[in-house]
C-alpha atoms as a PDB file:
ATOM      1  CA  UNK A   1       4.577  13.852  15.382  1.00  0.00           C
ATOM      2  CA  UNK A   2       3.263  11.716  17.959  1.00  0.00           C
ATOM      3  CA  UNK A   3       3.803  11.919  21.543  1.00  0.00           C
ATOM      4  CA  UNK A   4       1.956  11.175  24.951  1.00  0.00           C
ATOM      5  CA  UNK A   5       0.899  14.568  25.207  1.00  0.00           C
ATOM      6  CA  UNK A   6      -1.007  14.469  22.677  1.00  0.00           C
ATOM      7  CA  UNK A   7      -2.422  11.596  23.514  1.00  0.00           C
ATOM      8  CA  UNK A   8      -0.504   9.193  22.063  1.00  0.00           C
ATOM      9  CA  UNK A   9       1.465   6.367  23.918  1.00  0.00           C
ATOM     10  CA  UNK A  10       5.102   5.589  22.786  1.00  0.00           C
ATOM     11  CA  UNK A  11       6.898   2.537  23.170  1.00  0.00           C
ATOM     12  CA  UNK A  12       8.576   1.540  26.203  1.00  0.00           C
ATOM     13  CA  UNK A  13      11.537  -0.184  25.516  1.00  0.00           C
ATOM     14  CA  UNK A  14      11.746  -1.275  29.442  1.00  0.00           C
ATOM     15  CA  UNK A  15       8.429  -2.652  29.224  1.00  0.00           C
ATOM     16  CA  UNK A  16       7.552  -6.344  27.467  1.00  0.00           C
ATOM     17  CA  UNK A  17       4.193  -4.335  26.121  1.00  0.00           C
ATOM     18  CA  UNK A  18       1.660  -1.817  27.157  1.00  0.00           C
ATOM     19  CA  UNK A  19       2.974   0.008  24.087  1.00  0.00           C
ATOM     20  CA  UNK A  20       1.298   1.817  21.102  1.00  0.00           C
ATOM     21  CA  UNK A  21      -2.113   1.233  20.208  1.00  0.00           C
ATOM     22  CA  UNK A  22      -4.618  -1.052  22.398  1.00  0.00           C
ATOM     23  CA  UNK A  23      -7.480  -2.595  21.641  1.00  0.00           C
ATOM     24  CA  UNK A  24      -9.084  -3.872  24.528  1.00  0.00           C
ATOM     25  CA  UNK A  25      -7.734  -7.355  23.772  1.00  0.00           C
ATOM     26  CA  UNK A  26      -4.224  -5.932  23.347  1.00  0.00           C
ATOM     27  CA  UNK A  27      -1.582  -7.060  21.401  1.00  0.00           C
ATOM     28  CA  UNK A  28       0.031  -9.384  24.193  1.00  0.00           C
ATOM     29  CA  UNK A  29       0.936 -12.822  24.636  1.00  0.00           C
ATOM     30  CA  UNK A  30      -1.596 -15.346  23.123  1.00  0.00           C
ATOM     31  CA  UNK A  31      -4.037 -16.562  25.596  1.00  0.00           C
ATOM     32  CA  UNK A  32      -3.450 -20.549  25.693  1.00  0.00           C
ATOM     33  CA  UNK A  33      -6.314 -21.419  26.630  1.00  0.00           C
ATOM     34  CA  UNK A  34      -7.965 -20.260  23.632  1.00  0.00           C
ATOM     35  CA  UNK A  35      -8.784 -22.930  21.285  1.00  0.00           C
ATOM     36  CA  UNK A  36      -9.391 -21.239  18.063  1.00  0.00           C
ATOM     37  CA  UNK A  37      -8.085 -17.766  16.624  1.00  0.00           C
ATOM     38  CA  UNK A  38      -9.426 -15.742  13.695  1.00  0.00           C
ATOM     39  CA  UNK A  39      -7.268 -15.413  11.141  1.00  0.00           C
ATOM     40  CA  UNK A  40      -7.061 -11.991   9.770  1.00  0.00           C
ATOM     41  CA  UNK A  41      -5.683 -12.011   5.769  1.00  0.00           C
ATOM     42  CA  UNK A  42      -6.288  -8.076   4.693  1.00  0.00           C
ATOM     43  CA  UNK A  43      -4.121  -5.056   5.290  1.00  0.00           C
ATOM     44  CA  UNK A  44      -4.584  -3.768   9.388  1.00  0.00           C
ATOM     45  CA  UNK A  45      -3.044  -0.678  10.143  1.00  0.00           C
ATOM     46  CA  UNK A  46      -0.568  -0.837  12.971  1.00  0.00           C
ATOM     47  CA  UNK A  47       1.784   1.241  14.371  1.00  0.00           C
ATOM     48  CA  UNK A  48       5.671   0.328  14.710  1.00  0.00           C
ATOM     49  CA  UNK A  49       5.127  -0.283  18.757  1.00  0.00           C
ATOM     50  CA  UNK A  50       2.391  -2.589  18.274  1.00  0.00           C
ATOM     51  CA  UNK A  51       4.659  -4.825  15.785  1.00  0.00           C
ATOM     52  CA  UNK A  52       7.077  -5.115  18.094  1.00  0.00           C
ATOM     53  CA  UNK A  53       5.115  -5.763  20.987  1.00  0.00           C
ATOM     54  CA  UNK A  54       2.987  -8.021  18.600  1.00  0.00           C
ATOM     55  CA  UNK A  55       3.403 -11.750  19.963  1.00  0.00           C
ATOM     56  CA  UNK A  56       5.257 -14.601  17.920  1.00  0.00           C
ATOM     57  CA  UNK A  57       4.314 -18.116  18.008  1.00  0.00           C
ATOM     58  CA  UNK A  58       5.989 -20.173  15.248  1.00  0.00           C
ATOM     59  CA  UNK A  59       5.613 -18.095  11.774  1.00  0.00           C
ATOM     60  CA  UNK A  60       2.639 -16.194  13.066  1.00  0.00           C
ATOM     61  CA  UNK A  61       1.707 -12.947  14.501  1.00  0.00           C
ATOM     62  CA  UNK A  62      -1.042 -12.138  16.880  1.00  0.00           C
ATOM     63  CA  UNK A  63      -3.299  -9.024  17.977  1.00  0.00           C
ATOM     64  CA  UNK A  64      -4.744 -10.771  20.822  1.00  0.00           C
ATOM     65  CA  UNK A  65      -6.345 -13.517  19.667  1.00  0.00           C
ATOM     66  CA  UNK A  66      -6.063 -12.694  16.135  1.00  0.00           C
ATOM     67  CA  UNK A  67      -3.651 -13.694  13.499  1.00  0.00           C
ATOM     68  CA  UNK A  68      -2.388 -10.783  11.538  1.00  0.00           C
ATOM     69  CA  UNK A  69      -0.135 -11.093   9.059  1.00  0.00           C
ATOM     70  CA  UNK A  70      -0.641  -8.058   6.328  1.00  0.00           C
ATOM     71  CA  UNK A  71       0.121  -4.167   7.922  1.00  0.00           C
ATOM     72  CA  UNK A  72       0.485  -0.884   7.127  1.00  0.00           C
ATOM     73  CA  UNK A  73       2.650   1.540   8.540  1.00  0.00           C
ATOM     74  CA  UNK A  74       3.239   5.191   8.187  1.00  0.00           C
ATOM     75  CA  UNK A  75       6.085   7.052   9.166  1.00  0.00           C
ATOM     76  CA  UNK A  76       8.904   9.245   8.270  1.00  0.00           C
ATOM     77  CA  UNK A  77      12.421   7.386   6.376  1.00  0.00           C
ATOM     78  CA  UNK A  78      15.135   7.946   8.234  1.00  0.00           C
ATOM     79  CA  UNK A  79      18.036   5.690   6.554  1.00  0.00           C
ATOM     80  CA  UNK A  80      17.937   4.283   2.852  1.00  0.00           C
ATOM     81  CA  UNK A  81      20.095   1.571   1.531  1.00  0.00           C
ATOM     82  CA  UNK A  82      19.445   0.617  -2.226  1.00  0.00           C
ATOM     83  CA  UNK A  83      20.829  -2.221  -4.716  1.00  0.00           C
ATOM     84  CA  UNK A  84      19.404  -3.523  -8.160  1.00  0.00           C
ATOM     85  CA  UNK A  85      16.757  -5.830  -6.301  1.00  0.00           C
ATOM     86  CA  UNK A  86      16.036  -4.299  -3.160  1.00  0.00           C
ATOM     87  CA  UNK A  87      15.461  -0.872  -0.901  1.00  0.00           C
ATOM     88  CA  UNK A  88      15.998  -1.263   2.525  1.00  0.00           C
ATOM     89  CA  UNK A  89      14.443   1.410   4.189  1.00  0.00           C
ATOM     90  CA  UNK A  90      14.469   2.338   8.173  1.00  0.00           C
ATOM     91  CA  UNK A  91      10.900   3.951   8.801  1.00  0.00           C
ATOM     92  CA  UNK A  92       9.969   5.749  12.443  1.00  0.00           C
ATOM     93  CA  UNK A  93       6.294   6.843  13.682  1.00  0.00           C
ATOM     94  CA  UNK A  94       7.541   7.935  17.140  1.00  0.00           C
ATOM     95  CA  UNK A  95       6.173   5.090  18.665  1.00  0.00           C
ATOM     96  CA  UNK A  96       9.004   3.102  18.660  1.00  0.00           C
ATOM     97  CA  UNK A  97      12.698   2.601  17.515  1.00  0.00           C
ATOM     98  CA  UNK A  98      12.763   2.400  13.561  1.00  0.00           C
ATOM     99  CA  UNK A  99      12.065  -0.811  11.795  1.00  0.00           C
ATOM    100  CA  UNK A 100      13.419  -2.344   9.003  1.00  0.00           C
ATOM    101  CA  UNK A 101      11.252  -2.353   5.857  1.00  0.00           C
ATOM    102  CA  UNK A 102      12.449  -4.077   2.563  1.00  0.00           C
ATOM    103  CA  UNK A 103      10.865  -3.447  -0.566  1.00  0.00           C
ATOM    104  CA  UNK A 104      11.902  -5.947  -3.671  1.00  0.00           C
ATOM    105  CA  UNK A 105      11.912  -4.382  -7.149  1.00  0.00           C
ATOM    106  CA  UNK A 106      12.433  -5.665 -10.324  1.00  0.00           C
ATOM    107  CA  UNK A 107      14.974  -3.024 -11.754  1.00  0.00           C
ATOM    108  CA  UNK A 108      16.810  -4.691 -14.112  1.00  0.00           C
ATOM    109  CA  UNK A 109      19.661  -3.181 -15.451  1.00  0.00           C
ATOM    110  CA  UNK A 110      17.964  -2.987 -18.915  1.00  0.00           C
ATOM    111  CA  UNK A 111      15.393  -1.213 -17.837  1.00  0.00           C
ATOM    112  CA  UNK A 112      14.982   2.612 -19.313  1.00  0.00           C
ATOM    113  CA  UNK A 113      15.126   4.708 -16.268  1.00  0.00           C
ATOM    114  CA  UNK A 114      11.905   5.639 -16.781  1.00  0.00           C
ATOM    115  CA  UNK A 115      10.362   2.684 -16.387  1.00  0.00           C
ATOM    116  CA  UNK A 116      12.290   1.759 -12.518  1.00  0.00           C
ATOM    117  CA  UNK A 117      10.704   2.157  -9.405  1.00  0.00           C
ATOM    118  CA  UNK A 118      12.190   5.128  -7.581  1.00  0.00           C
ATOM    119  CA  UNK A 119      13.348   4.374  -3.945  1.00  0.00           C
ATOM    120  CA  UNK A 120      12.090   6.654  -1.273  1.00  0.00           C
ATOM    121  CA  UNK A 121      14.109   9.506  -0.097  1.00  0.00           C
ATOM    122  CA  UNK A 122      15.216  10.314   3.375  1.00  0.00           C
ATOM    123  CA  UNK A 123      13.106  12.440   5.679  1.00  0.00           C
ATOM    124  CA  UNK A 124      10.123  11.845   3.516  1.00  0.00           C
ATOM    125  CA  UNK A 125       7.001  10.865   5.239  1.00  0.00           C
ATOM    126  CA  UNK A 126       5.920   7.476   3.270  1.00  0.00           C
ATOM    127  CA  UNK A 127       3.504   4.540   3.770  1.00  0.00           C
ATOM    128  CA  UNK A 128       4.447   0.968   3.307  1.00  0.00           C
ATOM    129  CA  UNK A 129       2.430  -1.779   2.644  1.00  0.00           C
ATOM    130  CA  UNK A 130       3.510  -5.967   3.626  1.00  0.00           C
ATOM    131  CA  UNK A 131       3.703  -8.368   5.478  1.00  0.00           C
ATOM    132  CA  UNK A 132       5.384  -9.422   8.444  1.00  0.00           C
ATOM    133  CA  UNK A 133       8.409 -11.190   9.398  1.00  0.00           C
ATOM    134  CA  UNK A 134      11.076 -12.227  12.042  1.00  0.00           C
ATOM    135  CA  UNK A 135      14.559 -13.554  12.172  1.00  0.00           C
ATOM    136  CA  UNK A 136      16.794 -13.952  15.177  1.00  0.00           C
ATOM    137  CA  UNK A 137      13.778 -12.240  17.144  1.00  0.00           C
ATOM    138  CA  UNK A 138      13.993  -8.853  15.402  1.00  0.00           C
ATOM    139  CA  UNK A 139      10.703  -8.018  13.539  1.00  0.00           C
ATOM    140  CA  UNK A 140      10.407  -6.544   9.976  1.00  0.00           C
ATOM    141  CA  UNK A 141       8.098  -6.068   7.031  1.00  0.00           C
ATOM    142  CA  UNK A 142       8.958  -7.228   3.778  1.00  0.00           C
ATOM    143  CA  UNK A 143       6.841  -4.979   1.503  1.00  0.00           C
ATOM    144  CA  UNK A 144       4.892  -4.860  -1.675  1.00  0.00           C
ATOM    145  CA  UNK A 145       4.495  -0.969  -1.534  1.00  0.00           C
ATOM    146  CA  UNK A 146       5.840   1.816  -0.507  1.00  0.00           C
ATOM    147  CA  UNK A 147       4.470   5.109  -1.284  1.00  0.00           C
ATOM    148  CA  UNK A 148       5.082   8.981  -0.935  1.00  0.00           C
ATOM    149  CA  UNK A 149       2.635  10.619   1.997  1.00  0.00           C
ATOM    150  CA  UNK A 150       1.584  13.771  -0.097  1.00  0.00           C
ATOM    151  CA  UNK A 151      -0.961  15.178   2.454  1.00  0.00           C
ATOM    152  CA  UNK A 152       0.337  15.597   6.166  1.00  0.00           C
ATOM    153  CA  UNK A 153      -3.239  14.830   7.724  1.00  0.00           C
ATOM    154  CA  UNK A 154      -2.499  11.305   6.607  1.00  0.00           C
ATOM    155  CA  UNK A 155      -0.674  10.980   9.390  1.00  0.00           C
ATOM    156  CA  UNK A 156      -3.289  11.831  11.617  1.00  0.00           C
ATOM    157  CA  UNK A 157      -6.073   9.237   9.715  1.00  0.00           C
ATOM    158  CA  UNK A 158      -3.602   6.769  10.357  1.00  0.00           C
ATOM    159  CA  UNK A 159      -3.509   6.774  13.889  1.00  0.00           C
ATOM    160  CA  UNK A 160      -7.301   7.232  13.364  1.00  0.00           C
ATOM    161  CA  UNK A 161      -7.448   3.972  11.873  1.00  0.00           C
ATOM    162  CA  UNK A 162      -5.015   2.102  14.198  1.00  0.00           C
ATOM    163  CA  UNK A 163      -7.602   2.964  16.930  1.00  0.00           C
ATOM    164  CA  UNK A 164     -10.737   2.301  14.770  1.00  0.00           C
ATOM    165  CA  UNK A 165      -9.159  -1.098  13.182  1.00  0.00           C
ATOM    166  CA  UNK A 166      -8.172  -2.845  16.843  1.00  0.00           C
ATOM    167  CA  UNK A 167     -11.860  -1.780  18.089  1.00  0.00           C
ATOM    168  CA  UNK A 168     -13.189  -3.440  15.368  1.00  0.00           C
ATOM    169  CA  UNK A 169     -10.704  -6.651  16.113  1.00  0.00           C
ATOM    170  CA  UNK A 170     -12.021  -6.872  19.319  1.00  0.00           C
ATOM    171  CA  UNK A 171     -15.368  -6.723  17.950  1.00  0.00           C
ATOM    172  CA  UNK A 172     -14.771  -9.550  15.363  1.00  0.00           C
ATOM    173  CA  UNK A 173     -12.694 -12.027  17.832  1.00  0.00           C
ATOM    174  CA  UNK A 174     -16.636 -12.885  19.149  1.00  0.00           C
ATOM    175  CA  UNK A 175     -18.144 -12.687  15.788  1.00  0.00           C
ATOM    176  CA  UNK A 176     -17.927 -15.350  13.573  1.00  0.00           C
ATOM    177  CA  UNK A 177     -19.596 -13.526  10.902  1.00  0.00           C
ATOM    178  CA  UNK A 178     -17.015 -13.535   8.305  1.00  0.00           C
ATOM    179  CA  UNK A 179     -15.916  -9.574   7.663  1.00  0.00           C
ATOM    180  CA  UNK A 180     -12.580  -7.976   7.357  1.00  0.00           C
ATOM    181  CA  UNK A 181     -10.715  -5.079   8.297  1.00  0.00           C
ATOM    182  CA  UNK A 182      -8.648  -3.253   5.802  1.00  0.00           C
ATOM    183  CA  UNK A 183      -7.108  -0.271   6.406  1.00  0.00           C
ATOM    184  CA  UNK A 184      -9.055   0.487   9.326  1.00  0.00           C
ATOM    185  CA  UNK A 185     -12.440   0.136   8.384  1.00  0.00           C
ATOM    186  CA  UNK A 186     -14.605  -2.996   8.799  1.00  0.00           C
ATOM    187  CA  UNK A 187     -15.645  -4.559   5.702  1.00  0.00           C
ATOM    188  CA  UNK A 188     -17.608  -7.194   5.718  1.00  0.00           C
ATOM    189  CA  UNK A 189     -18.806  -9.027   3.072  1.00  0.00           C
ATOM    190  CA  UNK A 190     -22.600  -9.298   2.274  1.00  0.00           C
ATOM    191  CA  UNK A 191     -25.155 -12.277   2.540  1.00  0.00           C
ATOM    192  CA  UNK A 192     -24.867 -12.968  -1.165  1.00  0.00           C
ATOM    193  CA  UNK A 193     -21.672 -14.370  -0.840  1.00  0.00           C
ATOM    194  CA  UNK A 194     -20.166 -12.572  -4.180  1.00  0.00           C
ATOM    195  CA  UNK A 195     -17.435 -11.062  -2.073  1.00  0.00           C
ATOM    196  CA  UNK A 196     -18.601  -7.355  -2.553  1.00  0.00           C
ATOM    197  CA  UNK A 197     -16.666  -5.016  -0.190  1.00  0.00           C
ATOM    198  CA  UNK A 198     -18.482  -2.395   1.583  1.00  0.00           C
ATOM    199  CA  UNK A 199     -17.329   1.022   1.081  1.00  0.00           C
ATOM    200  CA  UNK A 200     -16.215   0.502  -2.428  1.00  0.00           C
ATOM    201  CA  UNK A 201     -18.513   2.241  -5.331  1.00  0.00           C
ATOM    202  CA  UNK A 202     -19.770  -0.434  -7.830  1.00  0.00           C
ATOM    203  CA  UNK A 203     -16.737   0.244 -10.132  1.00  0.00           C
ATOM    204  CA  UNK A 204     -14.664  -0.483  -7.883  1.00  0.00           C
ATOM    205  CA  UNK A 205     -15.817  -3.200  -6.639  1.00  0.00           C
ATOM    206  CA  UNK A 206     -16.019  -4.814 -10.376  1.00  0.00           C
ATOM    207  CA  UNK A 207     -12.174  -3.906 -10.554  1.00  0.00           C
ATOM    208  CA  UNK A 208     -11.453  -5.210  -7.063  1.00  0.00           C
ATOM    209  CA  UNK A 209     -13.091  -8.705  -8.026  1.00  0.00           C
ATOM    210  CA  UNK A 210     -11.579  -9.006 -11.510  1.00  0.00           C
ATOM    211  CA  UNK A 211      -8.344  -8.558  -9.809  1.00  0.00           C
ATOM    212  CA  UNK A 212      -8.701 -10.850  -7.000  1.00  0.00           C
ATOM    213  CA  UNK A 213     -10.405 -13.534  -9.230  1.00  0.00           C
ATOM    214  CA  UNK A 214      -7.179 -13.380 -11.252  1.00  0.00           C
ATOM    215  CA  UNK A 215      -5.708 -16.850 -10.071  1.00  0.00           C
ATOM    216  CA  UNK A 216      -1.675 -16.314 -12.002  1.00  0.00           C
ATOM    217  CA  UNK A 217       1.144 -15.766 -10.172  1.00  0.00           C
ATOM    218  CA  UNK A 218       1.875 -12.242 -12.072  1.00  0.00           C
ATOM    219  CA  UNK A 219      -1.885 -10.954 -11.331  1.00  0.00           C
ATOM    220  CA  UNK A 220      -4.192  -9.378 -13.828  1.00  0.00           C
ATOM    221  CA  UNK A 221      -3.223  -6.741 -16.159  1.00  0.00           C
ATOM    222  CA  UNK A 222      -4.640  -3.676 -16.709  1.00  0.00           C
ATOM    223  CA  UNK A 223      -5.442  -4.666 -20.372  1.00  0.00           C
ATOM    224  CA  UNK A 224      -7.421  -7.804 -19.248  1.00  0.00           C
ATOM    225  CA  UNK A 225      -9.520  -5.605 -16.475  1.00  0.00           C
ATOM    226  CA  UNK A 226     -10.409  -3.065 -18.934  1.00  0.00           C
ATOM    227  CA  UNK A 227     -11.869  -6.373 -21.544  1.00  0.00           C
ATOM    228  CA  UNK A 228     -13.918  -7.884 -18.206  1.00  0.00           C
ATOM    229  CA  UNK A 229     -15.221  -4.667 -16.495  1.00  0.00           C
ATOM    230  CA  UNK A 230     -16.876  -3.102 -20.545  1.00  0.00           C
ATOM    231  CA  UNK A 231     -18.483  -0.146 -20.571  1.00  0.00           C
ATOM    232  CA  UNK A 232     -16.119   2.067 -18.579  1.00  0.00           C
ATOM    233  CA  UNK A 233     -13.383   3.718 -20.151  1.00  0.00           C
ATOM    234  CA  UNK A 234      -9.891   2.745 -19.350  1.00  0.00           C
ATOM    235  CA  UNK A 235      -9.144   6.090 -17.755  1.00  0.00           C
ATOM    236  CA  UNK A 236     -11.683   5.147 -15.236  1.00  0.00           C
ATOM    237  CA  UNK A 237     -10.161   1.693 -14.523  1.00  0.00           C
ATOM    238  CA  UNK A 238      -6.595   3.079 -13.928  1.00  0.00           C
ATOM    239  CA  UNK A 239      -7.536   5.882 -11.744  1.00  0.00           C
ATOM    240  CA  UNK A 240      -9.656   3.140  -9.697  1.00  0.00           C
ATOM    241  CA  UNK A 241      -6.342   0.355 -10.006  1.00  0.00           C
ATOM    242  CA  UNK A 242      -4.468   3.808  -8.139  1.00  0.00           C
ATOM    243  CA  UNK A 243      -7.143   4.023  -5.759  1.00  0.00           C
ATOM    244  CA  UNK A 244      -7.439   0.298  -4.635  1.00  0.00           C
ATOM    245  CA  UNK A 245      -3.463   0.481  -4.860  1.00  0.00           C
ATOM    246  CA  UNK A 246      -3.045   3.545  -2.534  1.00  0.00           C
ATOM    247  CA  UNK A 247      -6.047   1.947  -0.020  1.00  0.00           C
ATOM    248  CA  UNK A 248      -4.335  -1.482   0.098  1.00  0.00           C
ATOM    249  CA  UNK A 249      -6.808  -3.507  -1.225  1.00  0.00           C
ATOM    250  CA  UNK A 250      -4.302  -4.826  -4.291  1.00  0.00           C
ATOM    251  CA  UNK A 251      -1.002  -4.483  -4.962  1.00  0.00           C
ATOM    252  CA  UNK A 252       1.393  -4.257  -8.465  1.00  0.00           C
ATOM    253  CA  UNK A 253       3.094  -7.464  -9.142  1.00  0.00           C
ATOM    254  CA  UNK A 254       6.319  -7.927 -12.283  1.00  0.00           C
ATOM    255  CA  UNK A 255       5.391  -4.095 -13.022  1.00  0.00           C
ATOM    256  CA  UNK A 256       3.030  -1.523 -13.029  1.00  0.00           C
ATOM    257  CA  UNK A 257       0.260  -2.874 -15.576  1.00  0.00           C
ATOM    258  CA  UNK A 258       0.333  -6.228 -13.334  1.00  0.00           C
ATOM    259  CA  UNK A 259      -1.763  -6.445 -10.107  1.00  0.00           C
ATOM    260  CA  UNK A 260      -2.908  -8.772  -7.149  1.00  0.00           C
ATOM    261  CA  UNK A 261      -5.406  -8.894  -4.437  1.00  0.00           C
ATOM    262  CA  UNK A 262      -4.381  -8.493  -1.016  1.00  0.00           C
ATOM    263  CA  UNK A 263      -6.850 -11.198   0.502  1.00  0.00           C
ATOM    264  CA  UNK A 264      -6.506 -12.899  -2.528  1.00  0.00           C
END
């Protein structure tokens, strides 16, 4: 997949960091002297390396001088353990030893088996959407999705984005502009304040901000995006709820019809 020949630098597991990805900034040990960090609160594309090598100070993580707390990964399952509320899955990129990635569900067993989510399968390629956590100083991500990779050259845009995303990190640590990275593209929000997202079409930005503007627990519905965003037909809406979901930018909730905002 990945290796130094190509380009690519693996993780050194003699080495405190140096490892994956690095922006110029790096993703080493907070400087102290800094008084003030940006906080970063959208999906950043990392690799496995880089979140270990990530430094730790209380419950937060930091790129530099940059909080991060939402990531994706991408990266082949190599062990799967499942139970009624949770899918523990062990994912590898090459740039690291595997890391833990646990993905809640809501299978009750009432459920028709239809209606469950499905739990990856070994030695499929998959990407995983959460956030990040630590206990007894081993890193993990507790997800909100985790997804089939259908098309191999994913693999390749990911790494893509890793680089693109930390550039773009460094770039932002000296702006205090406002924008955000997701998925490894900066978007930044324009001078009207209404929280458009560049790089989104007009529908789905409409869908984007119904969702995000949805303040419940349980997120907005389908139903209720399709009332607020008239004029398009529902088809349209769902294929753009897959879209945002498969980018990053929201995220289903109690089931599939349900959905949040990532930077909500």
């Amino acid at each position: 997949m990945w290796n130094e020949q190509s380009g690519f630098q693996g993780y050194d597991q003699g080495q405190g960091g140096g490892a994956g990805f690095m922006s110029p900034g790096g993703f080493g040990t907070p400087k102290e002297e800094k008084k003030s960090r940006q906080k970063l609160q959208s999906v950043v594309p990392v690799t496995v390396a880089e979140i270990i090598n990530a430094s730790q100070v209380d419950e937060n993580f930091y790129a530099g001088d940059i909080q991060i707390h939402q990531v994706k990964i991408v990266g082949l399952v190599v062990a799967v353990k499942e139970d009624a509320t949770r899918y523990d899955y062990e994912i590898d990129d090459l740039t690291g030893p595997p890391i833990e990635v646990r993905h809640y569900v809501d299978n009750d067993e009432n459920l028709p088996s239809e209606e469950r989510i499905p739990s990856m399968r070994e030695n499929t390629y998959v990407r995983a959407f959460g956030t990040l956590r630590s206990f007894n100083g081993k890193k993990s991500i507790n997800a909100y999705n985790v997804s089939a990779v259908t098309d191999m050259n994913e693999l390749t845009y990911h790494m893509l984005e890793v680089i693109h995303s930390h550039a773009s990190l460094t770039t932002q640590s000296n702006d205090t502009g406002g924008g955000m990275i997701t998925n490894g593209t900066t978007q930044s929000y324009n001078d009207g304040g209404d929280g458009m997202v560049s790089g989104l079409t007009s529908i789905q930005n409409q869908v984007h901000q119904v969702i995000r503007n949805n303040p419940t627990s349980e997120g907005a519905s389908i139903e209720s995006v399709c009332k607020q965003v008239r004029g398009v037909p529902e088809k349209v809406i769902r294929d753009t709820i897959e879209f945002l979901s498969s980018e990053g930018h929201i995220y289903s909730t109690i089931d599939d019809d349900h959905y949040k905002a990532t930077d909500s």
